[in-house]
PDB file of N, CA and C in Angstrom:
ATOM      1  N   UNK A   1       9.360  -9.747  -0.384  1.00  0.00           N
ATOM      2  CA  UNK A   1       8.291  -8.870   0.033  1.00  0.00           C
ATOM      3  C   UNK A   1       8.696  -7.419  -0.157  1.00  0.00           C
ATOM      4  N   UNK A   2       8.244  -6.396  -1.370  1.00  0.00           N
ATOM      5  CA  UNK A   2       8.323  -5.476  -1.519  1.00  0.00           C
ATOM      6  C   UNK A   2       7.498  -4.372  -0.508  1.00  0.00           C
ATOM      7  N   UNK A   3       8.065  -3.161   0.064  1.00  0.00           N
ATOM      8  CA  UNK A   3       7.414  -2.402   0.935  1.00  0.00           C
ATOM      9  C   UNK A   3       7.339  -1.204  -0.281  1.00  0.00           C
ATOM     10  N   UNK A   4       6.162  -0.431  -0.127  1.00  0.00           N
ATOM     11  CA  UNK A   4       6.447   0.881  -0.824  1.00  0.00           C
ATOM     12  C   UNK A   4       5.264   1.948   0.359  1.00  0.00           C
ATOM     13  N   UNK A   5       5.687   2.958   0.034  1.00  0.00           N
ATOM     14  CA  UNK A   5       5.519   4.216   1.324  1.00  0.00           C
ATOM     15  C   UNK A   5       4.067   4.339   0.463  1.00  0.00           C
ATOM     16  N   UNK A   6       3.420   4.872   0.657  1.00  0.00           N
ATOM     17  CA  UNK A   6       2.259   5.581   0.441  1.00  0.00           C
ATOM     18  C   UNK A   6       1.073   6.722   1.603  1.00  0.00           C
ATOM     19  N   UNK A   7       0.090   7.141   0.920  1.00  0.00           N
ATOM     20  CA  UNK A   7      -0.258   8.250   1.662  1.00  0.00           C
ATOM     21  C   UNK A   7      -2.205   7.897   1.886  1.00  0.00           C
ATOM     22  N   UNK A   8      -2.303   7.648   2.727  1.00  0.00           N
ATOM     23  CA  UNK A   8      -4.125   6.912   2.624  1.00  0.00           C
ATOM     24  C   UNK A   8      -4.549   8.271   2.612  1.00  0.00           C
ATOM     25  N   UNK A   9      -6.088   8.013   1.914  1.00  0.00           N
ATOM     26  CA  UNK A   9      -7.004   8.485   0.873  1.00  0.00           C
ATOM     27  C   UNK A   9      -8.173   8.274   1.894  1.00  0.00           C
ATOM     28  N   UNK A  10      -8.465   7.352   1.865  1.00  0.00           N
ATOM     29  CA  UNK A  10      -9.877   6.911   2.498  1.00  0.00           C
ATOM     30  C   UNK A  10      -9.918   5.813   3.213  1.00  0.00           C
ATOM     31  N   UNK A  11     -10.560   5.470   4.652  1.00  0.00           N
ATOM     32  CA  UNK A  11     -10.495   4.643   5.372  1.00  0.00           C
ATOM     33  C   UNK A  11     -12.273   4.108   5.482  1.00  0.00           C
ATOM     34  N   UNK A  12     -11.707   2.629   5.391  1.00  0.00           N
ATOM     35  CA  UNK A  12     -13.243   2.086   5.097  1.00  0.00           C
ATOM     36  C   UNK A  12     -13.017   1.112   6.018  1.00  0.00           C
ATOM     37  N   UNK A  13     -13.982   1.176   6.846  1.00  0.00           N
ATOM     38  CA  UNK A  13     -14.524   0.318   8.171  1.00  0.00           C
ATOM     39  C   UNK A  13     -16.110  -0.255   7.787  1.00  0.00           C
ATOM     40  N   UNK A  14     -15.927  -1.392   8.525  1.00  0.00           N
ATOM     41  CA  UNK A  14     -17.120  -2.518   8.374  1.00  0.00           C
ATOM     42  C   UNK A  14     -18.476  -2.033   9.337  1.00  0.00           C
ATOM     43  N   UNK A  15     -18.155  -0.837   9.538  1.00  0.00           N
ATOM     44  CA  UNK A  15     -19.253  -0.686  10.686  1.00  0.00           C
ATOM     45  C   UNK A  15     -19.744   0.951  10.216  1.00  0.00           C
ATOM     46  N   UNK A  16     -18.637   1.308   9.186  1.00  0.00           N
ATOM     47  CA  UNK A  16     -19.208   3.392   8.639  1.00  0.00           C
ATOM     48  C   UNK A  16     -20.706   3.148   8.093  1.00  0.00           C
ATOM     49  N   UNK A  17     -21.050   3.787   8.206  1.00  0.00           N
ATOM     50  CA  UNK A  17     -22.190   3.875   7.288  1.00  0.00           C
ATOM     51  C   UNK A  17     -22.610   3.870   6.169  1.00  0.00           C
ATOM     52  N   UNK A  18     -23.593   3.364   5.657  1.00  0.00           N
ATOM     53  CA  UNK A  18     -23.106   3.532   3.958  1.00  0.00           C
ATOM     54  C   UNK A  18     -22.187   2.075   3.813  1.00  0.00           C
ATOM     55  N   UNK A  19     -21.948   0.927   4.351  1.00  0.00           N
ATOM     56  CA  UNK A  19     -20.957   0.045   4.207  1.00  0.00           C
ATOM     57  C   UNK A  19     -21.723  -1.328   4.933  1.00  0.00           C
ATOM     58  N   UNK A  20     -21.847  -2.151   3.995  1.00  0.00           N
ATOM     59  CA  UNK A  20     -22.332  -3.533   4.305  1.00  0.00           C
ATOM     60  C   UNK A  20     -21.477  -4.419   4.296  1.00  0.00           C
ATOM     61  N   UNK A  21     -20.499  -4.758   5.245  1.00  0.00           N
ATOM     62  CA  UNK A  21     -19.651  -5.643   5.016  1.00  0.00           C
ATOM     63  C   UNK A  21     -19.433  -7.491   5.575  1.00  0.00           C
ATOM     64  N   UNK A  22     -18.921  -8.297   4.505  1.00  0.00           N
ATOM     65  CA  UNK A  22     -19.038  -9.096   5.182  1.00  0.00           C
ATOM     66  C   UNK A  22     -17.944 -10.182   6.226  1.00  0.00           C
ATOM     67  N   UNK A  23     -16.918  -8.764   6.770  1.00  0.00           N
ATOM     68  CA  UNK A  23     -15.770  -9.527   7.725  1.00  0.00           C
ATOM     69  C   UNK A  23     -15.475  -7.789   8.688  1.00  0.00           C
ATOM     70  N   UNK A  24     -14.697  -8.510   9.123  1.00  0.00           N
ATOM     71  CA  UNK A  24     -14.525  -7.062  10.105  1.00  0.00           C
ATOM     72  C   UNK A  24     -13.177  -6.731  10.024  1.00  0.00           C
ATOM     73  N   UNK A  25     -12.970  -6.456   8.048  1.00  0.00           N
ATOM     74  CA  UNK A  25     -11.327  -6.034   8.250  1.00  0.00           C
ATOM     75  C   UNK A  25     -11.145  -4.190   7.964  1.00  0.00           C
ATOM     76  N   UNK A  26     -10.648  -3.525   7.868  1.00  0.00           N
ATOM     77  CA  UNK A  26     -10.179  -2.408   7.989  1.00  0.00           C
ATOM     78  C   UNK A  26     -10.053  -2.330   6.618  1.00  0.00           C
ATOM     79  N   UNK A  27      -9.874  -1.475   5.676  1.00  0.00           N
ATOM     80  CA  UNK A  27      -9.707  -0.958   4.825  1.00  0.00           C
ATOM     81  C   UNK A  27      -9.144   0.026   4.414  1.00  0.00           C
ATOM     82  N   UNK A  28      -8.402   0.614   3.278  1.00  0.00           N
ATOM     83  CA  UNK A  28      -8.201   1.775   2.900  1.00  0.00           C
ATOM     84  C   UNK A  28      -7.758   2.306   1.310  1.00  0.00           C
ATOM     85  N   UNK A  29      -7.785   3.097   0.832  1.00  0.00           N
ATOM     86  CA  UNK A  29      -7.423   3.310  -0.124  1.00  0.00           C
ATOM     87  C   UNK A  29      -6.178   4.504  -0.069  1.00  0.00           C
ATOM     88  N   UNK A  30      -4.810   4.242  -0.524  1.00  0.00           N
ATOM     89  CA  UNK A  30      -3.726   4.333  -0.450  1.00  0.00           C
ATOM     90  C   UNK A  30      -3.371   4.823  -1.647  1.00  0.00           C
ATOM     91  N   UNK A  31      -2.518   6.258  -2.249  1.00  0.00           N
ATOM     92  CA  UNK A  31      -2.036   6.493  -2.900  1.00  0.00           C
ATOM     93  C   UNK A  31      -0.542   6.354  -3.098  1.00  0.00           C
ATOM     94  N   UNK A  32      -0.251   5.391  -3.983  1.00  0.00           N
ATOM     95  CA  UNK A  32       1.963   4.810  -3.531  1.00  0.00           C
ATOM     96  C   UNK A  32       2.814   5.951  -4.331  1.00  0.00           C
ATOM     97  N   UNK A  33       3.444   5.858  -3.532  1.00  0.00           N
ATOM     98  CA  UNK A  33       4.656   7.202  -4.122  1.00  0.00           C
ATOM     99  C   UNK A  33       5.221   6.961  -5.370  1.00  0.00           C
ATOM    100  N   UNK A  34       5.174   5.415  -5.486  1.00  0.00           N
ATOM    101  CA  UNK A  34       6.216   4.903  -6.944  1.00  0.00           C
ATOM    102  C   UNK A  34       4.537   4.146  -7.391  1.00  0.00           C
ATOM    103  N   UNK A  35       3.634   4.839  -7.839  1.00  0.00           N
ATOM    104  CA  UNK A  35       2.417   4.062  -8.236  1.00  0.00           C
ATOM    105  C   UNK A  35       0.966   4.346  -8.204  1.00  0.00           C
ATOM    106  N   UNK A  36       0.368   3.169  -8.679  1.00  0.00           N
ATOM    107  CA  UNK A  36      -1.518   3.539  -8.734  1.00  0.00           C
ATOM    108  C   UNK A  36      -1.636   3.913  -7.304  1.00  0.00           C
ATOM    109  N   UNK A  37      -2.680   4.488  -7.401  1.00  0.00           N
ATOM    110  CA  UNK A  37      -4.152   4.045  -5.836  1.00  0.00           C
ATOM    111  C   UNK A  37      -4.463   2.321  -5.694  1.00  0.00           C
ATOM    112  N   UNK A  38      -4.357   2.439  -4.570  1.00  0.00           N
ATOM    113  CA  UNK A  38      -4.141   0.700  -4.091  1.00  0.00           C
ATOM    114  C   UNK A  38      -5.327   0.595  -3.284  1.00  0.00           C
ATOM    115  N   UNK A  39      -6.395  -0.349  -2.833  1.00  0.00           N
ATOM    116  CA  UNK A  39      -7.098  -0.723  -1.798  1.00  0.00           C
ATOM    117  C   UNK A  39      -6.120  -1.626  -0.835  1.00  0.00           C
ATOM    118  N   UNK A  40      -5.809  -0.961  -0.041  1.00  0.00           N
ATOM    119  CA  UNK A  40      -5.091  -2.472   1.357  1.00  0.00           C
ATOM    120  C   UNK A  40      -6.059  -2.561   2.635  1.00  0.00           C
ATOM    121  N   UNK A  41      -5.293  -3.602   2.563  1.00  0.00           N
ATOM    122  CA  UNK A  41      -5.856  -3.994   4.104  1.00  0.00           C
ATOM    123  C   UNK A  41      -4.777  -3.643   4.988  1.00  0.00           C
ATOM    124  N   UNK A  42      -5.686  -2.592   6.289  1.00  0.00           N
ATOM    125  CA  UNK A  42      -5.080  -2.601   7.223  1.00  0.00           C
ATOM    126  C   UNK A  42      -5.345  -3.415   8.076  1.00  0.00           C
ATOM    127  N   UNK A  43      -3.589  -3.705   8.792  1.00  0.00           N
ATOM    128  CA  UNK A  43      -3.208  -4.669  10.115  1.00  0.00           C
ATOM    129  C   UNK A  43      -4.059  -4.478  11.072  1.00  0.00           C
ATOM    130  N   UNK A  44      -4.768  -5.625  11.533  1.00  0.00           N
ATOM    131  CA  UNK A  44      -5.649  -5.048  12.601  1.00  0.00           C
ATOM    132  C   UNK A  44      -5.264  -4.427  13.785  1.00  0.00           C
ATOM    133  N   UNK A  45      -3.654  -4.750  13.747  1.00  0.00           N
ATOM    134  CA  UNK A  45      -2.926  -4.004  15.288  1.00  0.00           C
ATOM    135  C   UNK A  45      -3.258  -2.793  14.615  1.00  0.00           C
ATOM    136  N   UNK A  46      -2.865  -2.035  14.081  1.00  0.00           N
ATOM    137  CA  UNK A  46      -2.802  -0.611  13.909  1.00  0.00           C
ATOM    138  C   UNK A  46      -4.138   0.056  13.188  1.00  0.00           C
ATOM    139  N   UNK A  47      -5.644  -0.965  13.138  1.00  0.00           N
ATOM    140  CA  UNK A  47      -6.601  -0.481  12.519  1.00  0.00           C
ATOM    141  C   UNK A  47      -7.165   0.717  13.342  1.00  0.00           C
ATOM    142  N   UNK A  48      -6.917   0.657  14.299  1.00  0.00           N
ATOM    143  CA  UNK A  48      -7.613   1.755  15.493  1.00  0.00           C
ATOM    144  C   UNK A  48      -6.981   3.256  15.241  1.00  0.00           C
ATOM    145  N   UNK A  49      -5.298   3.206  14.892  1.00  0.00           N
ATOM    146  CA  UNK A  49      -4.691   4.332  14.704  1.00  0.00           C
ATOM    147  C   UNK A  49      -4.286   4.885  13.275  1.00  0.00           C
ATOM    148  N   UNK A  50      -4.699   4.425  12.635  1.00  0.00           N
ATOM    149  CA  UNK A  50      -4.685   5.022  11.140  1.00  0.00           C
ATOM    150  C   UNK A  50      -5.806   6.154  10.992  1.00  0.00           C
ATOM    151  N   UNK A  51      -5.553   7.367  10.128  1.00  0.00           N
ATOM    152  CA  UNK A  51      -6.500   8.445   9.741  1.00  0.00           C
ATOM    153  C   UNK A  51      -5.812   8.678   8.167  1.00  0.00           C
ATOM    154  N   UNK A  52      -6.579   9.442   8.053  1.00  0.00           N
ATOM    155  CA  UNK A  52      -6.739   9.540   6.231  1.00  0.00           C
ATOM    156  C   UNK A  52      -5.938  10.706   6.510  1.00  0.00           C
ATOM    157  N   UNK A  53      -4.679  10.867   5.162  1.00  0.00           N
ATOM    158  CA  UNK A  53      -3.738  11.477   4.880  1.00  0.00           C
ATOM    159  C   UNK A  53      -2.294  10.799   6.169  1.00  0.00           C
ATOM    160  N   UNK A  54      -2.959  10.058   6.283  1.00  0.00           N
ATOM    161  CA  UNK A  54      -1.180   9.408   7.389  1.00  0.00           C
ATOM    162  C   UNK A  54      -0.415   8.473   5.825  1.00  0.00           C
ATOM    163  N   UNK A  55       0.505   8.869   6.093  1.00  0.00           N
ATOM    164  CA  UNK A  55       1.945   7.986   5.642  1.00  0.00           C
ATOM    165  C   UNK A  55       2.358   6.557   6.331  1.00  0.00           C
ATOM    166  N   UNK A  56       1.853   5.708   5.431  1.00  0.00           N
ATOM    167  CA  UNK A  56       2.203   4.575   5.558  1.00  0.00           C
ATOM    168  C   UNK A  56       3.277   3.752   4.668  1.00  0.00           C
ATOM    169  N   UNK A  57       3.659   2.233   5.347  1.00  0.00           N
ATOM    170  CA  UNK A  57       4.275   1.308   4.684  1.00  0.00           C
ATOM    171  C   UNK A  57       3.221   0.421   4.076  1.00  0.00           C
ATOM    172  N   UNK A  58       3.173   0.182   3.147  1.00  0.00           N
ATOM    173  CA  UNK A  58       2.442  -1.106   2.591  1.00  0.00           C
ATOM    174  C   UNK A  58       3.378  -2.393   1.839  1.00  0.00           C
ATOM    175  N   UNK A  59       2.677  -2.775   2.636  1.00  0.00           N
ATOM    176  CA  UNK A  59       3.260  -4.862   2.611  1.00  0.00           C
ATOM    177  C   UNK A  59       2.782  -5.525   0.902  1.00  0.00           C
ATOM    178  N   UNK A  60       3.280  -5.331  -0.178  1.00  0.00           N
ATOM    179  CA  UNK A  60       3.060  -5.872  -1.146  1.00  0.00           C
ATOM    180  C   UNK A  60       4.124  -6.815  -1.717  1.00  0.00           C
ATOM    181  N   UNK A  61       2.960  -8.369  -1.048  1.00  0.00           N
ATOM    182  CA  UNK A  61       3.468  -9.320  -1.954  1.00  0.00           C
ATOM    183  C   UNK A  61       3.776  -9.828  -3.135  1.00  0.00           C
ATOM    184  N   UNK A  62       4.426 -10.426  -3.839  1.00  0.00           N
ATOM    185  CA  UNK A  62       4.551 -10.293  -4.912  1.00  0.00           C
ATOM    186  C   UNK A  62       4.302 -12.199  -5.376  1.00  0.00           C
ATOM    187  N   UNK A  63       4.201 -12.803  -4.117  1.00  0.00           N
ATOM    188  CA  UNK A  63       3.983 -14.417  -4.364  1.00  0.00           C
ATOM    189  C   UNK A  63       2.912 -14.618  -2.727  1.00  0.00           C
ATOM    190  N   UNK A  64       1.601 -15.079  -3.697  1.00  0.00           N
ATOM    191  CA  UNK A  64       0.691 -15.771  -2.466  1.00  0.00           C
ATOM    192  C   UNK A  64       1.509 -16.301  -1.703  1.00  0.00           C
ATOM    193  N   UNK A  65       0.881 -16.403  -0.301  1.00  0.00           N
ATOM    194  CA  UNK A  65       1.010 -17.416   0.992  1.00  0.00           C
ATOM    195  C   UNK A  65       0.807 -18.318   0.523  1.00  0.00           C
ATOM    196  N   UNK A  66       0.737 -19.903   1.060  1.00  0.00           N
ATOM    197  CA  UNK A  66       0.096 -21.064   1.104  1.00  0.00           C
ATOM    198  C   UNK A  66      -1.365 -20.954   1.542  1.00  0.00           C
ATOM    199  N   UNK A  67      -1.456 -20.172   2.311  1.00  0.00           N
ATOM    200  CA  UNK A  67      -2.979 -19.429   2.544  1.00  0.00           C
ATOM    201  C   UNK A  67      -3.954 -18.980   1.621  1.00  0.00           C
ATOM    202  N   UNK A  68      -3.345 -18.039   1.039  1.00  0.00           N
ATOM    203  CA  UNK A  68      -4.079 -16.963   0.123  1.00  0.00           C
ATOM    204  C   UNK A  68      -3.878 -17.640  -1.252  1.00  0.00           C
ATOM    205  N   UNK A  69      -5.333 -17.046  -1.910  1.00  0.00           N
ATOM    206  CA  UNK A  69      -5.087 -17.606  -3.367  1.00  0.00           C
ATOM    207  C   UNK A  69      -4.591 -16.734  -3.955  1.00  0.00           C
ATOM    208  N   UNK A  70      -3.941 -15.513  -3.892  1.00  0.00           N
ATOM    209  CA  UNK A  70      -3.585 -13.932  -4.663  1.00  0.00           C
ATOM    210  C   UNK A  70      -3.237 -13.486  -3.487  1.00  0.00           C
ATOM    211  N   UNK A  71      -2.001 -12.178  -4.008  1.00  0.00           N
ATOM    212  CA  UNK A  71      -1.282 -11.850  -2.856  1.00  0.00           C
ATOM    213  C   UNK A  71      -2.135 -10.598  -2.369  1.00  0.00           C
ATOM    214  N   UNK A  72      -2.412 -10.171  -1.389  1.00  0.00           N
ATOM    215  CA  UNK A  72      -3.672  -8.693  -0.877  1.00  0.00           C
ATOM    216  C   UNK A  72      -2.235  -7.972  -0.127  1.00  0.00           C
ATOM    217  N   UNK A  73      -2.211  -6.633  -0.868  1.00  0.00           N
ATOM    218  CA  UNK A  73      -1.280  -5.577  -0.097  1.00  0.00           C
ATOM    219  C   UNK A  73      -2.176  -5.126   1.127  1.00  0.00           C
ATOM    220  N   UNK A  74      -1.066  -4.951   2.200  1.00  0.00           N
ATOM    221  CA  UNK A  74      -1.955  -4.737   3.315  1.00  0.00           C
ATOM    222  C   UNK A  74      -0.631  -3.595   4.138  1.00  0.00           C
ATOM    223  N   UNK A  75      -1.207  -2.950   4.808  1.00  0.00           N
ATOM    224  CA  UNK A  75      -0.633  -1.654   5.429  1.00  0.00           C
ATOM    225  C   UNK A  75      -0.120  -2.062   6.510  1.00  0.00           C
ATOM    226  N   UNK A  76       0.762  -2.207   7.267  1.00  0.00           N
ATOM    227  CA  UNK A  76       1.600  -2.475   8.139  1.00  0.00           C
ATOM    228  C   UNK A  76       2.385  -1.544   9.140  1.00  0.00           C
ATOM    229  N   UNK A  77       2.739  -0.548   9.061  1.00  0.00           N
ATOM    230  CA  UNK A  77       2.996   1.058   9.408  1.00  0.00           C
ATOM    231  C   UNK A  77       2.720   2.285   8.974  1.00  0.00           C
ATOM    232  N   UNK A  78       2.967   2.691  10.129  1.00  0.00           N
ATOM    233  CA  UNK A  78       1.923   4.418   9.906  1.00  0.00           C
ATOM    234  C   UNK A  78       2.836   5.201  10.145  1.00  0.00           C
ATOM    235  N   UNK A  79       3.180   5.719   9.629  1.00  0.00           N
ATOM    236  CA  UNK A  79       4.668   6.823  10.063  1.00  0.00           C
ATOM    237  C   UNK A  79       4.261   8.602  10.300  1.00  0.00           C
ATOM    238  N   UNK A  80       4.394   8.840  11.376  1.00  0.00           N
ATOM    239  CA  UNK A  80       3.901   9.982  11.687  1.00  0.00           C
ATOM    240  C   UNK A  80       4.793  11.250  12.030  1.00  0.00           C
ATOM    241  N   UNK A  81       5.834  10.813  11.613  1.00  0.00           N
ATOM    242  CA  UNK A  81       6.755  11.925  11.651  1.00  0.00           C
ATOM    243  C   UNK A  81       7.127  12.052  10.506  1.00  0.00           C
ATOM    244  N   UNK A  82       7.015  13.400  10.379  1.00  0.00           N
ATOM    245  CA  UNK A  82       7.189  14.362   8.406  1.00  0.00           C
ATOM    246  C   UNK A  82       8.539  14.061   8.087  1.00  0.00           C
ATOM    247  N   UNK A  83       9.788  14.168   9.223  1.00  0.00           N
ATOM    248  CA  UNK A  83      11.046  14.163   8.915  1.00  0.00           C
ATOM    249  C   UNK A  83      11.082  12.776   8.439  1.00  0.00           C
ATOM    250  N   UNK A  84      11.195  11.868   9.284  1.00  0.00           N
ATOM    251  CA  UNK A  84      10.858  10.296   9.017  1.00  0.00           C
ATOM    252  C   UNK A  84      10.755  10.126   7.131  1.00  0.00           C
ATOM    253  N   UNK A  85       9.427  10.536   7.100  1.00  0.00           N
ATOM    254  CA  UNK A  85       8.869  10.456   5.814  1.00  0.00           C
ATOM    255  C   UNK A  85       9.416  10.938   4.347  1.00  0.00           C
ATOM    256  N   UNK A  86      10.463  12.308   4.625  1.00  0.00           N
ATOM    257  CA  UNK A  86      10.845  13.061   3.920  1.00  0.00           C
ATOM    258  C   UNK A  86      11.958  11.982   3.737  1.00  0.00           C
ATOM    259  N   UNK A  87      12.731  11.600   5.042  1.00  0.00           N
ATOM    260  CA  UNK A  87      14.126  11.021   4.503  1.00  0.00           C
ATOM    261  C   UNK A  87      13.890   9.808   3.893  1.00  0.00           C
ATOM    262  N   UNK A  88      12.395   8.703   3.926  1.00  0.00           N
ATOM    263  CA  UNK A  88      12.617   8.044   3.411  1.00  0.00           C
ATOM    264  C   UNK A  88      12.300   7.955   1.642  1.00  0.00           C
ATOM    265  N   UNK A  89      11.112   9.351   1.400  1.00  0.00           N
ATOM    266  CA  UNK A  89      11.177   9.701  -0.041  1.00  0.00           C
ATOM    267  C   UNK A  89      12.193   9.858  -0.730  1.00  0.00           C
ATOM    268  N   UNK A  90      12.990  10.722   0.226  1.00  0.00           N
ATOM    269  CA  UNK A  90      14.482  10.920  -0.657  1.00  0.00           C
ATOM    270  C   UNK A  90      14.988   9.678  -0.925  1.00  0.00           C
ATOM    271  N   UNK A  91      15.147   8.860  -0.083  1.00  0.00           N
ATOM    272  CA  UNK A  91      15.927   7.583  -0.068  1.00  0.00           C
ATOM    273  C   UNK A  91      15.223   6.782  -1.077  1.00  0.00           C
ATOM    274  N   UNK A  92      14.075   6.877  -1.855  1.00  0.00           N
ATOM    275  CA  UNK A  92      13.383   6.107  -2.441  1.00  0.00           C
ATOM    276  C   UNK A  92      13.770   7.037  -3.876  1.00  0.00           C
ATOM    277  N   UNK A  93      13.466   8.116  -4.004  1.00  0.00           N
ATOM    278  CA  UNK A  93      14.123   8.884  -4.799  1.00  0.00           C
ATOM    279  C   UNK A  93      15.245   8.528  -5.863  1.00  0.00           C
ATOM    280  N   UNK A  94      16.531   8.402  -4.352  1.00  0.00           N
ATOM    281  CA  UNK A  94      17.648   7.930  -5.269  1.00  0.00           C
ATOM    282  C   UNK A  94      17.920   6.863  -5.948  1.00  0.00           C
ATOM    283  N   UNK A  95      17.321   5.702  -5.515  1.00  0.00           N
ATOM    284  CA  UNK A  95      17.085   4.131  -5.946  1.00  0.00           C
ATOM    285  C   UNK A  95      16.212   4.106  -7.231  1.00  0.00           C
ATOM    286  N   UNK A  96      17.166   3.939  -8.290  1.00  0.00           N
ATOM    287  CA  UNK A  96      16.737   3.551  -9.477  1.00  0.00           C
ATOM    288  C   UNK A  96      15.752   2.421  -9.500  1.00  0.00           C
ATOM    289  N   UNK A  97      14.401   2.568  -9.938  1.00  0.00           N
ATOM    290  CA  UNK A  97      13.480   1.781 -10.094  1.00  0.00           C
ATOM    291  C   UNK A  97      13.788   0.697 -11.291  1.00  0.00           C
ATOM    292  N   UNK A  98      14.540  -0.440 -10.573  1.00  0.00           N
ATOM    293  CA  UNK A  98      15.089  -1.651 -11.317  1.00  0.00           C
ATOM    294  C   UNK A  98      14.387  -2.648 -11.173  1.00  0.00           C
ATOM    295  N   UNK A  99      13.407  -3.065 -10.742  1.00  0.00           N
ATOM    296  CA  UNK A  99      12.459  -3.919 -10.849  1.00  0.00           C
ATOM    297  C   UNK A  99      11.026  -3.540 -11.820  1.00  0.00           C
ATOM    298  N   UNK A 100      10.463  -4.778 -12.551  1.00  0.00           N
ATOM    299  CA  UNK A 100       9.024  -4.206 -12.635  1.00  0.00           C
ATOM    300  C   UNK A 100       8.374  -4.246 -11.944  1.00  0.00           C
ATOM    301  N   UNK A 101       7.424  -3.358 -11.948  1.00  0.00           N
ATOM    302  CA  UNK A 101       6.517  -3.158 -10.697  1.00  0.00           C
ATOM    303  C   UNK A 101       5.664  -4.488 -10.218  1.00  0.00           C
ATOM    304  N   UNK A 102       5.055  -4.877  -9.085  1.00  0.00           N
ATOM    305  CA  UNK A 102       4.179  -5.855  -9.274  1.00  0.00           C
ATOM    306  C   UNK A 102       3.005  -5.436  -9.618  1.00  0.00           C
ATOM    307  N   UNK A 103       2.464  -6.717  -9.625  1.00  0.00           N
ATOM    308  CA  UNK A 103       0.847  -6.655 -10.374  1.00  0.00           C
ATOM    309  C   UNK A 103      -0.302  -6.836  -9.317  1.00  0.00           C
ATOM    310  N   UNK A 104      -0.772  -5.901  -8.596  1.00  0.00           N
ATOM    311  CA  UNK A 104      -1.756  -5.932  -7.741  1.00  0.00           C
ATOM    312  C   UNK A 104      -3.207  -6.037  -8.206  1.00  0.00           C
ATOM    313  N   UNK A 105      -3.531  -6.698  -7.163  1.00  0.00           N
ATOM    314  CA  UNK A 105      -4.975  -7.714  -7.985  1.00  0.00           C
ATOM    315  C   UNK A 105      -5.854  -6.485  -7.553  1.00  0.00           C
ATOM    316  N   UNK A 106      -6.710  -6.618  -8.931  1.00  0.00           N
ATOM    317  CA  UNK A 106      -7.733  -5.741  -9.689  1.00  0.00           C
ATOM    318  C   UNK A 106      -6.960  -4.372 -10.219  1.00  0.00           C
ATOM    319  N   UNK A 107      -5.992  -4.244 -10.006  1.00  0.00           N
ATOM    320  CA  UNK A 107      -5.311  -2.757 -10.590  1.00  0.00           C
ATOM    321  C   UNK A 107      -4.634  -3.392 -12.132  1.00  0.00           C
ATOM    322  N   UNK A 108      -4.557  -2.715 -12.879  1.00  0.00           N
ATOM    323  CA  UNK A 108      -4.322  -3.076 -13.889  1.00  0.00           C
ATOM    324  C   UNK A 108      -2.452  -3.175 -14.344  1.00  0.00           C
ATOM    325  N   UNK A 109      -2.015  -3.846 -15.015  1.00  0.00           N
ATOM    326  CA  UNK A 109      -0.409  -3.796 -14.774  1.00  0.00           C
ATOM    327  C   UNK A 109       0.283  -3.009 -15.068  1.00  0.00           C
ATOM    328  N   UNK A 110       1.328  -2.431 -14.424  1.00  0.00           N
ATOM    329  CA  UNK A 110       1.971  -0.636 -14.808  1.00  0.00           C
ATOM    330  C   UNK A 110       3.298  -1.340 -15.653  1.00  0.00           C
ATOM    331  N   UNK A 111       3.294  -0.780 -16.791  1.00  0.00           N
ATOM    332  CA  UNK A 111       4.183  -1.190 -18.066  1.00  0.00           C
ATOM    333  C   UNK A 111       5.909  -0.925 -17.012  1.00  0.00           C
ATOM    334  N   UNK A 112       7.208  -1.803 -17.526  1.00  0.00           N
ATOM    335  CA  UNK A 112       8.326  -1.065 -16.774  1.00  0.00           C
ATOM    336  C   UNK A 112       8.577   0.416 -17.234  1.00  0.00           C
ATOM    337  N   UNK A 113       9.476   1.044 -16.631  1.00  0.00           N
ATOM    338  CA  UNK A 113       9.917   2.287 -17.704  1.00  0.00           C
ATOM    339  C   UNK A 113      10.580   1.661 -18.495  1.00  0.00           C
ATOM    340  N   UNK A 114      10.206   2.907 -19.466  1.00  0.00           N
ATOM    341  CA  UNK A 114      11.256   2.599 -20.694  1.00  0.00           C
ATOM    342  C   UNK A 114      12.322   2.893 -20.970  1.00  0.00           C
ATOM    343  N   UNK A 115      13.428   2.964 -20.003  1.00  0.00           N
ATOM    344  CA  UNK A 115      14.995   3.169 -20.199  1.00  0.00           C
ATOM    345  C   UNK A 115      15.541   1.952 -18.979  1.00  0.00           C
ATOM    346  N   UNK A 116      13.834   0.934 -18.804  1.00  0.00           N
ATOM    347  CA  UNK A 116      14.766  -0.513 -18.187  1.00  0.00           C
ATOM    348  C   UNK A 116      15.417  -1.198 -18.868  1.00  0.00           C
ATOM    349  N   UNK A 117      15.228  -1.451 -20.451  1.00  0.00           N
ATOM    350  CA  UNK A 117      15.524  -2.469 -21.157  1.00  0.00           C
ATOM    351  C   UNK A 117      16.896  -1.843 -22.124  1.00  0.00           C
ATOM    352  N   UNK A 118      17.405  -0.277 -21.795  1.00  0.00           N
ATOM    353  CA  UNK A 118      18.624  -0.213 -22.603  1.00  0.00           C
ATOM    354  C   UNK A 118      18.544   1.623 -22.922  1.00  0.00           C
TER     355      UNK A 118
END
């Protein structure tokens, strides 16, 4: 289970206006530090305290549940302290991006870099 930090964009609730929905999950659209704009689902524990521009963790699977037919990134922490946030950019920073990225459903697939293979 890969975590990556990101910064929400827009929060979409089943009840805003303008929004016909048919479950009562939380929403958001998430910009990732190492990546696209993501739609996740937020945890319903923390759907009440999320606002647009908070720093979050997002939960991206990279292998369905036995549940799920496709893995859904979903937001899991909200980190509200700048220092917090700063040390963990840096820390993300220094970590050579040695994996390929995963492939989040409906986003299209982000090629590896090109100084993975040599």
């Amino acid at each position: 289970m890969p975590y990556e930090l990101g910064k929400v964009e827009t929060i979409i609730k089943p009840d805003d206006g303008g929004v016909i929905s048919a479950d009562i999950k939380v929403l958001a659209t998430v910009s990732l530090h190492r990546g696209p704009t993501i739609i996740a689902e937020v945890d319903p524990r923390i759907a009440g305290e999320i606002e647009e521009d908070d720093h979050v963790i997002v939960d991206l699977p990279l292998i369905p549940s036995p549940n799920e037919s496709r893995p859904q990134p979903r937001i899991v922490k909200i980190i509200k302290d700048e220092k917090l946030v700063n040390r963990v950019k840096a820390e993300i920073e220094k970590e050579p991006e040695t994996m390929v990225p995963p492939v989040i459903p409906g986003q299209p697939a982000t090629p590896p870099p090109e100084d993975m293979f040599g």
